[in-house]
Protein backbone atom coordinates (compact mmCIF):
# COMPACT_ATOMS: atom_id res chain seq x y z
CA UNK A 1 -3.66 -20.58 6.20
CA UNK A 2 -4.77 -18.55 3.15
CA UNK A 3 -5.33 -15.65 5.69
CA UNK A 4 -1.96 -15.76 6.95
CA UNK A 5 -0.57 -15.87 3.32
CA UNK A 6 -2.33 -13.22 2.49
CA UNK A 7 -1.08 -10.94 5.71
CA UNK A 8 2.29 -11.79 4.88
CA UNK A 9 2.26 -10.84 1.04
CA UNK A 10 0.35 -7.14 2.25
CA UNK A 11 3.28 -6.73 4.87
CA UNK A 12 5.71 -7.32 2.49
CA UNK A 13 4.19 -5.36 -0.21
CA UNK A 14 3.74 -2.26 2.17
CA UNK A 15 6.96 -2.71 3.26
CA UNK A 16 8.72 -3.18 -0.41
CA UNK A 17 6.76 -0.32 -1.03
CA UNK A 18 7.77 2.32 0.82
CA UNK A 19 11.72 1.67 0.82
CA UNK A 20 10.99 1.86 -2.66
CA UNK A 21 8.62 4.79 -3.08
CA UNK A 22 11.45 6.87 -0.75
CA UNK A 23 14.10 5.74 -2.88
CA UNK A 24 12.50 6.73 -6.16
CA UNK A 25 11.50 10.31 -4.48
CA UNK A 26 14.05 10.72 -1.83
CA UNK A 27 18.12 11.99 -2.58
CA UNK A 28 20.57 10.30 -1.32
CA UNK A 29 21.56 12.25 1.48
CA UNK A 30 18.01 12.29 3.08
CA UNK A 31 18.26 8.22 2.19
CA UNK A 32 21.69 7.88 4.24
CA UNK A 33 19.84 10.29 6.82
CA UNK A 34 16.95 7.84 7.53
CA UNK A 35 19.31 4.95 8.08
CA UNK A 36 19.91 3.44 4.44
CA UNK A 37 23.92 3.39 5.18
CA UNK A 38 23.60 0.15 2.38
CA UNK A 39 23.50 2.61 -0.05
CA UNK A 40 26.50 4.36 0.59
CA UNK A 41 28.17 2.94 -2.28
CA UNK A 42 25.60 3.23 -5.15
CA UNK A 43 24.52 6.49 -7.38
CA UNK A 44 21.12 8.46 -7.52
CA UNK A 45 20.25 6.12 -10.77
CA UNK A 46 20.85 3.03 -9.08
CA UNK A 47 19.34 3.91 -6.07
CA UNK A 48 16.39 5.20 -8.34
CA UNK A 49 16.24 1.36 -10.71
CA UNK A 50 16.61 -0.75 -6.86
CA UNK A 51 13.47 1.62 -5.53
CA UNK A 52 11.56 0.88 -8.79
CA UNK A 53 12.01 -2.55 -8.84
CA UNK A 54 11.17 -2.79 -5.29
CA UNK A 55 7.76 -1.15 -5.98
CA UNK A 56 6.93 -3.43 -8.59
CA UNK A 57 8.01 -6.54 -6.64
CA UNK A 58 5.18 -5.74 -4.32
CA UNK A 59 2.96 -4.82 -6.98
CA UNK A 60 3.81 -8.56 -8.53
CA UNK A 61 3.40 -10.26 -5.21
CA UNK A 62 0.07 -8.85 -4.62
CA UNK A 63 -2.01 -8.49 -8.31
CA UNK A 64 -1.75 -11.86 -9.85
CA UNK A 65 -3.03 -13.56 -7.22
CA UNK A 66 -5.40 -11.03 -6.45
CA UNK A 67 -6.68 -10.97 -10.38
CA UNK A 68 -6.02 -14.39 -10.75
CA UNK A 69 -4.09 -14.05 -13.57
CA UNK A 70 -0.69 -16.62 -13.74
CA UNK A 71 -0.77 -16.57 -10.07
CA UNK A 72 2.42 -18.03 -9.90
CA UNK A 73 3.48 -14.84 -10.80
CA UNK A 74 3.07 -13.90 -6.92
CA UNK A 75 5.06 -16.31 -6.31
CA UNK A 76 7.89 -15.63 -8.58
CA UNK A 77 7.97 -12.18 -7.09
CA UNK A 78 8.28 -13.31 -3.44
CA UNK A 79 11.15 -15.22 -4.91
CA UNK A 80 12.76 -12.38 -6.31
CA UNK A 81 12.70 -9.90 -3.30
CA UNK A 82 13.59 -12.69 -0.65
CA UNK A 83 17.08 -12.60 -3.09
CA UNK A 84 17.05 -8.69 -2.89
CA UNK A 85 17.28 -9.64 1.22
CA UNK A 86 20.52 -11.97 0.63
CA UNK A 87 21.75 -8.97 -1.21
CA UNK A 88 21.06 -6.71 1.45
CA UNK A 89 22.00 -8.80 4.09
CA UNK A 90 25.03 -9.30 2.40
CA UNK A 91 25.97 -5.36 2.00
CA UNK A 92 24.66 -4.73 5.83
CA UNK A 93 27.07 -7.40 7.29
CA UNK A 94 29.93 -5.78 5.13
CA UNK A 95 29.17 -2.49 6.94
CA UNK A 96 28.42 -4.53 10.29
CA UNK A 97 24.87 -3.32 9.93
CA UNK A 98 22.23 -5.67 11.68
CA UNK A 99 21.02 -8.31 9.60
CA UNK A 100 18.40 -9.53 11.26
CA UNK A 101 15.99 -7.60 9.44
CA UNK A 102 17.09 -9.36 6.18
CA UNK A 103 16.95 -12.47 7.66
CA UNK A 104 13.39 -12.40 8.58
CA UNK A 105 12.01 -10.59 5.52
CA UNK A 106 14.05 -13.62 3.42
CA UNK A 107 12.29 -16.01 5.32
CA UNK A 108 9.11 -14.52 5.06
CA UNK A 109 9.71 -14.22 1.08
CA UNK A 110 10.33 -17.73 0.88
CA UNK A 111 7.65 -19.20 2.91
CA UNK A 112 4.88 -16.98 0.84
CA UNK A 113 6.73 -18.30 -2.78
CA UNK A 114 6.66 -21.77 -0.93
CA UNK A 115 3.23 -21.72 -0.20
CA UNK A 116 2.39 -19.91 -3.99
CA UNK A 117 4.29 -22.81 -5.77
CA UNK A 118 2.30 -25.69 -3.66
C-alpha cells in the first residue's frame, strides 16, 4: 500500500505542479487559451499567488515524508489541495465546466491525507 501512496502523492505533485508552474510563468490570455476558463474572473496577481501555492502544495505533499521531517506535514498538504478541488469544482460547475476532474483529484487528496494521518 505504501507504493500506491507514494504513486498517488508523485501524480498529484506533478500535476499541482505544472498548473502551477504555467500559472506563475504563463499570462492570462495564453492561461484562458489552454483551457483554464476558471480563471476568467481573477487578475494576473491572483492567478500568480493560486500558481505559487499550488507549487508548494506539491512540494509539501512530497518532502516531509520523503525527509522524514513532521511527516504529517504531507498530509496536511494533501488536505489543503483536495479543498483547492472543492474550490475549483465549485467555479467549473458555475461556468458548466466538467467537474469530474475535481472530483477525482479531491478524492485522491483525501485518501493520501487519510492514509498520512493513520
Amino acid at each position: 500500500m505504501e507504493t500506491t501512496i507514494w504513486i498517488l502523492k508523485g501524480v498529484i505533485a506533478l500535476l499541482f505542479t505544472f498548473t502551477g508552474v504555467n500559472k506563475i510563468f504563463l499570462p492570462k490570455t495564453k492561461l484562458l487559451d489552454k483551457g483554464m476558463k476558471g480563471l476568467e474572473d481573477l487578475d494576473e496577481k491572483q492567478i500568480k499567488l493560486a500558481g505559487l501555492l499550488e507549487v508548494a502544495g506539491a512540494f509539501g505533499l512530497i518532502l516531509p515524508t520523503l525527509l522524514n521531517i513532521y511527516p504529517i506535514l504531507s498530509a496536511i498538504s494533501a488536505l489543503c489541495l483536495g479543498l483547492t478541488m472543492i474550490v475549483a469544482g465549485w467555479i467549473n460547475y458555475k461556468l458548466k465546466l466538467s467537474i469530474l476532474p475535481n472530483i477525482v483529484i479531491f478524492i485522491i487528496c483525501i485518501f493520501i491525507a487519510y492514509w498520512g494521518l493513520k
